[in-house]
N, C-alpha and C. Protein backbone atom coordinates (compact mmCIF):
# COMPACT_ATOMS: atom_id res chain seq x y z
N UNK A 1 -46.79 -47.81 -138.48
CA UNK A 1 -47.83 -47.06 -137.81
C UNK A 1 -47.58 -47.06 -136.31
N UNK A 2 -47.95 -45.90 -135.68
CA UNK A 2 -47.89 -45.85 -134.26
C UNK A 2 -49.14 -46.02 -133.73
N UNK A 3 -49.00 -46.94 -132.28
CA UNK A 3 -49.92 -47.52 -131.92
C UNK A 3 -50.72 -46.59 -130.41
N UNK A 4 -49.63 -46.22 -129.58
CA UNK A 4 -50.23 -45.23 -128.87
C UNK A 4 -49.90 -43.98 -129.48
N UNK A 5 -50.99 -43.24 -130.15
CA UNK A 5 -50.40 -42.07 -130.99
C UNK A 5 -50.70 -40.70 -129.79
N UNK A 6 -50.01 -40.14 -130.03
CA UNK A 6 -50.02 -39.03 -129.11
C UNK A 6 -50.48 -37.52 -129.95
N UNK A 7 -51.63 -37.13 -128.90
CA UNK A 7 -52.44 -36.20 -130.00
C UNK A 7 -52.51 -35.31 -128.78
N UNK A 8 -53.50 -33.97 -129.42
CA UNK A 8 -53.89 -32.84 -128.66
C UNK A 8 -55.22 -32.61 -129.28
N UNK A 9 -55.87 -32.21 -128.15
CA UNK A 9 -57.35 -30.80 -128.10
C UNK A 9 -57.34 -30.01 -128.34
N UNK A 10 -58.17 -29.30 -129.96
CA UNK A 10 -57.68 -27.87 -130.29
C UNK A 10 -57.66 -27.15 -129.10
N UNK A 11 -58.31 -27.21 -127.91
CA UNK A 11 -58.64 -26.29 -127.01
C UNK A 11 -57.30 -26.15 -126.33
N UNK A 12 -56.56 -26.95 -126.45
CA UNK A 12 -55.19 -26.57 -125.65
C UNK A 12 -54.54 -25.77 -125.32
N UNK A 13 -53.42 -25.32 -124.29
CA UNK A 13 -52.77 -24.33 -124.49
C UNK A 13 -51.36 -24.57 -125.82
N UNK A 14 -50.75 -23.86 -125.93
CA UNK A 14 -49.84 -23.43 -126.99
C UNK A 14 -48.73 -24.35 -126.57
N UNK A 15 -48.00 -24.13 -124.86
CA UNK A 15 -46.64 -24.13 -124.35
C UNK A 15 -47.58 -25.61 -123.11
N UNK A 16 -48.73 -26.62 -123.53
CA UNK A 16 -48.74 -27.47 -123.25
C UNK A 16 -48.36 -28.24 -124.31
N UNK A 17 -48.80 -27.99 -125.54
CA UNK A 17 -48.26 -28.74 -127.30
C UNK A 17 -46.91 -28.93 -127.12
N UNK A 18 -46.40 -27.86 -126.76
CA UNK A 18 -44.68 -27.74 -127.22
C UNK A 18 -43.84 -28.27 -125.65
N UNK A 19 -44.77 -28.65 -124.58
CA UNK A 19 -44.14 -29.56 -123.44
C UNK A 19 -44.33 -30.77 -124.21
N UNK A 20 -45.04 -31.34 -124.42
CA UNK A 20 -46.01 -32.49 -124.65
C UNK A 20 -44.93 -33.08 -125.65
N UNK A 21 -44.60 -31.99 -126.88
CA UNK A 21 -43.92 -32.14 -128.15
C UNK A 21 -42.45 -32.91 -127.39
N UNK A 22 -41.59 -31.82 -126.60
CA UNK A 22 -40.22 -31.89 -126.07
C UNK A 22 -40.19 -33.12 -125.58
N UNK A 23 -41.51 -33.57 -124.35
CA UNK A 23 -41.46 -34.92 -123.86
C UNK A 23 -41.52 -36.18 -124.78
N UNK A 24 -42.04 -36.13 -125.43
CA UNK A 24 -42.36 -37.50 -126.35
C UNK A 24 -40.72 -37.06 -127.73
N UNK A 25 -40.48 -36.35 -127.26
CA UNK A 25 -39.65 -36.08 -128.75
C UNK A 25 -39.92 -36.18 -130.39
N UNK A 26 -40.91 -35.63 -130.14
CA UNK A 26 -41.64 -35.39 -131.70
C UNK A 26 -41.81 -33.87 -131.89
N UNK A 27 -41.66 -33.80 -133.67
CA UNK A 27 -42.06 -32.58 -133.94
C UNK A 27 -43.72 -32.43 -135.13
N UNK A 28 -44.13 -33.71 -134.49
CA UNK A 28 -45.59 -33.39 -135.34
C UNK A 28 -46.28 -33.65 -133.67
N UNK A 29 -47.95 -33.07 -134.18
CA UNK A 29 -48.45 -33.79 -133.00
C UNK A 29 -50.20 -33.01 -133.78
N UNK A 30 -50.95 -34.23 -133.81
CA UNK A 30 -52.15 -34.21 -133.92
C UNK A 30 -53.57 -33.86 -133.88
N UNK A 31 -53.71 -33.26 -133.89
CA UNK A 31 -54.45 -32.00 -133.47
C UNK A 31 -55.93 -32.76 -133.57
N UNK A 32 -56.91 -33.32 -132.57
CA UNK A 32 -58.22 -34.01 -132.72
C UNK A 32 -59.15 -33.46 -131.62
N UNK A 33 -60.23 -33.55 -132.31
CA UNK A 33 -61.67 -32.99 -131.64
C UNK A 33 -62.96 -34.02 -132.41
N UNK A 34 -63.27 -34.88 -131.01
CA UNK A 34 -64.06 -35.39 -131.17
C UNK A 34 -63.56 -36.96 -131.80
N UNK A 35 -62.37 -37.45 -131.68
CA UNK A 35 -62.04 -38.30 -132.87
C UNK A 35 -61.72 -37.94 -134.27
N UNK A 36 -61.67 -36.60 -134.52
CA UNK A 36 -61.56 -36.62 -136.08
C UNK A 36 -60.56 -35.58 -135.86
N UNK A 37 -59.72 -35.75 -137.05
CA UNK A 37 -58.05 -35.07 -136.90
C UNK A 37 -58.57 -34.00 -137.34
N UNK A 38 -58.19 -33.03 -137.23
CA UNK A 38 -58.83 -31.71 -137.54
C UNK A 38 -57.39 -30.72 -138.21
N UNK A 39 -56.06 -31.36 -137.92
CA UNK A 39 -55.18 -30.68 -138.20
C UNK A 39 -53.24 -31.15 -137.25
N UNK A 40 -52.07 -30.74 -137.61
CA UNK A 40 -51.21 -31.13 -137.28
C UNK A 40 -50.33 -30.13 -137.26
N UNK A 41 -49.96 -29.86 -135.62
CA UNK A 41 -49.64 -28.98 -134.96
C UNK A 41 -47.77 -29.56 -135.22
N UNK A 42 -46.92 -28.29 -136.05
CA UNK A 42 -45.27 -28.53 -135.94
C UNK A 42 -44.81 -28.18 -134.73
N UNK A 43 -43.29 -28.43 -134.89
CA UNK A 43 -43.06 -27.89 -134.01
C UNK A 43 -42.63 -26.07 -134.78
N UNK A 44 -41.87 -26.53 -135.68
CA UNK A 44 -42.06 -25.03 -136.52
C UNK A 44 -43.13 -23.64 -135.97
N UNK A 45 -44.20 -24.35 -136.21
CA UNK A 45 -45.90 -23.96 -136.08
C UNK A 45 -45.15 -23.25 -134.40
N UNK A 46 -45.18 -24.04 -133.87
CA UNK A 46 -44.85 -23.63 -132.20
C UNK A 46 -44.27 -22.48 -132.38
N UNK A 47 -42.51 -22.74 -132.73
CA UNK A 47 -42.23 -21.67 -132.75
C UNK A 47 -42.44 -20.14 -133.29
N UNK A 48 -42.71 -20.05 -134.87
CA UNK A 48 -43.32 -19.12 -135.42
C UNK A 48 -44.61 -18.28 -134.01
N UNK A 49 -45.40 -19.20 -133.49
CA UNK A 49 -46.40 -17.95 -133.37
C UNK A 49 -45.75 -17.93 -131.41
N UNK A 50 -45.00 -18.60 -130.84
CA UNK A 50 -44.62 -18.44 -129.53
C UNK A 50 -42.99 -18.37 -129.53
N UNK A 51 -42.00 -17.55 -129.87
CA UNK A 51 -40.49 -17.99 -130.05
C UNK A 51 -39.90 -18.33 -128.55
N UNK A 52 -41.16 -17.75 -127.15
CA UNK A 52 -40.27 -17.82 -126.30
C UNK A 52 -40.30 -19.59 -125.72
N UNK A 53 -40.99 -20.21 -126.60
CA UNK A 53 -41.13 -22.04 -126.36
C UNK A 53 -40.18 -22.43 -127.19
N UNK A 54 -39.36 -21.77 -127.54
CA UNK A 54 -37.94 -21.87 -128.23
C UNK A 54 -36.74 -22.80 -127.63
N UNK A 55 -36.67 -22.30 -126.27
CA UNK A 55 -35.82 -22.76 -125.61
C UNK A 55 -36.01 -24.40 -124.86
N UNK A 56 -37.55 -24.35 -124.81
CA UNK A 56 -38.32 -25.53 -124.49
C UNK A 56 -37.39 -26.55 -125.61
N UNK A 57 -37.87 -26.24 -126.62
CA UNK A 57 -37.56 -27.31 -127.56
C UNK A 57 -35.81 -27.58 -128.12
N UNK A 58 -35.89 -26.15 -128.03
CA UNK A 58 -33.86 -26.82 -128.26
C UNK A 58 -33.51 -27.45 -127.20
N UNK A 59 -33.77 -27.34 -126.15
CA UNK A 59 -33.36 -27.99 -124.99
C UNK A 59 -33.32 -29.91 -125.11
N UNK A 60 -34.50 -29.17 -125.47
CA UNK A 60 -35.13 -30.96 -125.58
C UNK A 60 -34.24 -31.50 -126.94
N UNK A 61 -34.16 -31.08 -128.07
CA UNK A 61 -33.31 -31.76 -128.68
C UNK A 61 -32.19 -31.80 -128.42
N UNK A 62 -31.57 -30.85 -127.68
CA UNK A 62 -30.19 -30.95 -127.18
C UNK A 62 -30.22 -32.52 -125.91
N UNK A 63 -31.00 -32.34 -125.49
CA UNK A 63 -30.79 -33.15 -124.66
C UNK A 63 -31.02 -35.13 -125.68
N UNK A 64 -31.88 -34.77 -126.48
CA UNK A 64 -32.08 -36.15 -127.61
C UNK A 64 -30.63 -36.09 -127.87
N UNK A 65 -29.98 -34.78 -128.62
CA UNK A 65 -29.09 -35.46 -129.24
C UNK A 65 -28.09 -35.94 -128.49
N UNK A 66 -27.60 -35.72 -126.96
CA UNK A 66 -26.27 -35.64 -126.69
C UNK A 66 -26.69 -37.60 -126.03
N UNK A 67 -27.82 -37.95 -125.78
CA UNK A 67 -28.36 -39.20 -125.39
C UNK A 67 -28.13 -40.29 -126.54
N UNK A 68 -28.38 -39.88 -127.98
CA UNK A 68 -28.86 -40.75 -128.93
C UNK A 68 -27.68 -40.72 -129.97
N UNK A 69 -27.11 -39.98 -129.97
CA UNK A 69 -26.05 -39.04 -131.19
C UNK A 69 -24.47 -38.51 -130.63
N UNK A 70 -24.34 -39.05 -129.52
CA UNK A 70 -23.20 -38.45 -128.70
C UNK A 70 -21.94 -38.62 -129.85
N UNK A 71 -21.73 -39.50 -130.34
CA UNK A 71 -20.77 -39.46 -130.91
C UNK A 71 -20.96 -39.45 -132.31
N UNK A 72 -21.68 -38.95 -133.33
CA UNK A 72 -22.12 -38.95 -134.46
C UNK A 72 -22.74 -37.32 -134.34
N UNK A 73 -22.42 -37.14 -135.75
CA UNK A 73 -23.04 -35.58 -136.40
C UNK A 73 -24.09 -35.42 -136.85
N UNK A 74 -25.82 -35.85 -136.56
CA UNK A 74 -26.82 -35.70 -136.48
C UNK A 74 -27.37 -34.38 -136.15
N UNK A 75 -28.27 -33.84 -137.45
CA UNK A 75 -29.01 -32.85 -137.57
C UNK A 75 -30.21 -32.81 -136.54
N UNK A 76 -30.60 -31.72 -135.70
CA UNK A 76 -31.66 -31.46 -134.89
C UNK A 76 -32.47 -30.24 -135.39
N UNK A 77 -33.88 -30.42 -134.80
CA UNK A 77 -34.04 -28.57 -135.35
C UNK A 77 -33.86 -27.74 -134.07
N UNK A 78 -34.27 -26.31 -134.29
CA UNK A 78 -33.67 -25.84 -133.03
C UNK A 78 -33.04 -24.49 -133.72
N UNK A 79 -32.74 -23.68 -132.66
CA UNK A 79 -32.23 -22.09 -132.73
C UNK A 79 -30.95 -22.20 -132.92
N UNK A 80 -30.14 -21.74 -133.73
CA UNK A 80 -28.51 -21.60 -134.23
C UNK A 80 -28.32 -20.85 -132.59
N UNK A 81 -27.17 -21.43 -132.07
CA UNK A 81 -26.61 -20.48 -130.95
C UNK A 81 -25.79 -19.31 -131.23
N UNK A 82 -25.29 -19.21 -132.52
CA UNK A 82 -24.88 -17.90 -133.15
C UNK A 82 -25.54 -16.63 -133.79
N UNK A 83 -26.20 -16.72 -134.60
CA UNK A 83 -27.37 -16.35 -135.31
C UNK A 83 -28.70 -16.03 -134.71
N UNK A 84 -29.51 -16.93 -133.91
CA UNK A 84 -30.43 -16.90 -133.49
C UNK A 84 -31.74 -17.24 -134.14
N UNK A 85 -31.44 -18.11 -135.40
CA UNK A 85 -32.05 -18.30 -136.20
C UNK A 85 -32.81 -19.92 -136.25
N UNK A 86 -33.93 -19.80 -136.45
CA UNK A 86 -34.41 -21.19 -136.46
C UNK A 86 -34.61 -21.83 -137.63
N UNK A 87 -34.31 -23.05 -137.18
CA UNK A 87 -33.68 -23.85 -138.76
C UNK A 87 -34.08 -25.35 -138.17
N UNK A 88 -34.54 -26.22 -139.45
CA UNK A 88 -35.23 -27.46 -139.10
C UNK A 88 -33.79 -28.52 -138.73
N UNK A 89 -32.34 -27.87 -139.33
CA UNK A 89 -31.17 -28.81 -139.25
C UNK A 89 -30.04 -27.94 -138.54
N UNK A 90 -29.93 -28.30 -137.09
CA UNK A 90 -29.09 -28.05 -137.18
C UNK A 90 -27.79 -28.85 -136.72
N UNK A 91 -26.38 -28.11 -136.48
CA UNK A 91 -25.23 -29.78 -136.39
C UNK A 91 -24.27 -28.88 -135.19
N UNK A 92 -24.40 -30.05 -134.62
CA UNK A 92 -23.09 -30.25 -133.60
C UNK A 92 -21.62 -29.03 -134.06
N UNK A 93 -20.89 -28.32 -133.63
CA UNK A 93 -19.93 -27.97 -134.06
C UNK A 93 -19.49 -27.14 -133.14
N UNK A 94 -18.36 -27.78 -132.62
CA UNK A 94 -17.41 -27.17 -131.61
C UNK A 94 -18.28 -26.92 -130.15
N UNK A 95 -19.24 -27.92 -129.90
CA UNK A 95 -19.63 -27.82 -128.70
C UNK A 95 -20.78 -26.98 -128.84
N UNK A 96 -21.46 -26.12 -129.55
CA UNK A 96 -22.65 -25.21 -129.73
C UNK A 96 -23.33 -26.09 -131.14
N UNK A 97 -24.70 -25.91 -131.00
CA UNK A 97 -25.93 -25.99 -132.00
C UNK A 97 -25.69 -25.25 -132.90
N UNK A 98 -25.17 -25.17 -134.20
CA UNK A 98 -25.16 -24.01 -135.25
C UNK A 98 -25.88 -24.23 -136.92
N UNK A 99 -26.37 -23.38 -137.50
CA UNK A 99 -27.18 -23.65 -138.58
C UNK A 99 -26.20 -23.52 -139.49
N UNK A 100 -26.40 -23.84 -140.78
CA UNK A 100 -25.35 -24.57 -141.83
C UNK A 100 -24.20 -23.31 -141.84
N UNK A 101 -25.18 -22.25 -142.18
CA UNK A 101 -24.38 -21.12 -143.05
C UNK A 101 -23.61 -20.66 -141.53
N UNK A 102 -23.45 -20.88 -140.20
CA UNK A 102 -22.85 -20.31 -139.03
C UNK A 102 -21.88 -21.26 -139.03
N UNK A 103 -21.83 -22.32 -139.43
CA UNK A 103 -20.97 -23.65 -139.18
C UNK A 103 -20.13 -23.48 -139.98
N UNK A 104 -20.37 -23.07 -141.47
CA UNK A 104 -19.38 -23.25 -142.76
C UNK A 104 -18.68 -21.48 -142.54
N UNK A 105 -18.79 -20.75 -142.01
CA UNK A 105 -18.16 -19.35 -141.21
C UNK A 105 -17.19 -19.78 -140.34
N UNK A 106 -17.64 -20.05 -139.51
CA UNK A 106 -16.70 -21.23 -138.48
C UNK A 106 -15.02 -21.79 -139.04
N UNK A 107 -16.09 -22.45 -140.41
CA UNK A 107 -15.00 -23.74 -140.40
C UNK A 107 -14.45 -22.98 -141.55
N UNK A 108 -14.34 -21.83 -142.27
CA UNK A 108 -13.74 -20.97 -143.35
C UNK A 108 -12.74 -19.95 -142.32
N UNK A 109 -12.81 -19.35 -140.98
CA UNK A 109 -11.97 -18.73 -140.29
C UNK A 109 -10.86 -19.44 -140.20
C-alpha cells in the first residue's frame, strides 16, 4: 500500500492530471471529492480525450526509461515514433520508442 497516495479533484484541469501523472511517474491517479474516491483517472483516459498531452507523457517515460532501464529492454506506454500510435508497451529499438508491430517491420527489413 502507498502511504502518501497521490490523488486529484474532479474539478481539475485535464493537462494538470497528466503534469501531476508525468511528475510522480504513474499512470493511475485517483480521482476524490470530499474523501471519497469517486473514480481513477489513466493515463490512457488522458490521452484518448486530450492527444496533444501526448507528448507530456512520452516524454516523461522517455525520460523514466533512459534513468531506470538504460541498459535493459523495458516496455513504456507512450506514442510509437513511427506509426503514431498509442500503445500501453512500448520498446526501445534502435534509439526510437516503437510499438510491437513497428519494431518486428524493423527487425524483418
Amino acid at each position: 500500500m502507498t502511504k502518501n497516495l497521490i490523488i486529484i479533484d474532479p474539478g481539475s484541469e485535464l493537462n494538470q492530471a497528466a503534469r501531476l501523472m508525468a511528475k510522480n511517474s504513474i499512470r493511475r491517479l485517483p480521482v476524490v471529492n470530499n474523501g471519497i474516491l469517486v473514480g481513477i483517472l489513466t493515463s490512457t483516459d488522458v490521452l484518448m480525450v486530450s492527444p496533444e498531452l501526448t507528448e507530456l507523457l512520452v516524454e516523461n517515460a522517455r525520460m523514466e526509461n533512459q534513468r531506470e532501464y538504460s541498459d535493459s529492454e523495458k516496455s513504456v506506454p507512450g506514442t510509437c515514433e513511427i506509426c503514431g500510435n498509442f500503445v500501453e508497451y512500448l520498446d526501445v529499438y534502435d534509439g526510437k520508442f516503437l510499438c510491437e508491430e513497428c519494431k518486428e517491420d524493423l527487425e524483418d527489413e
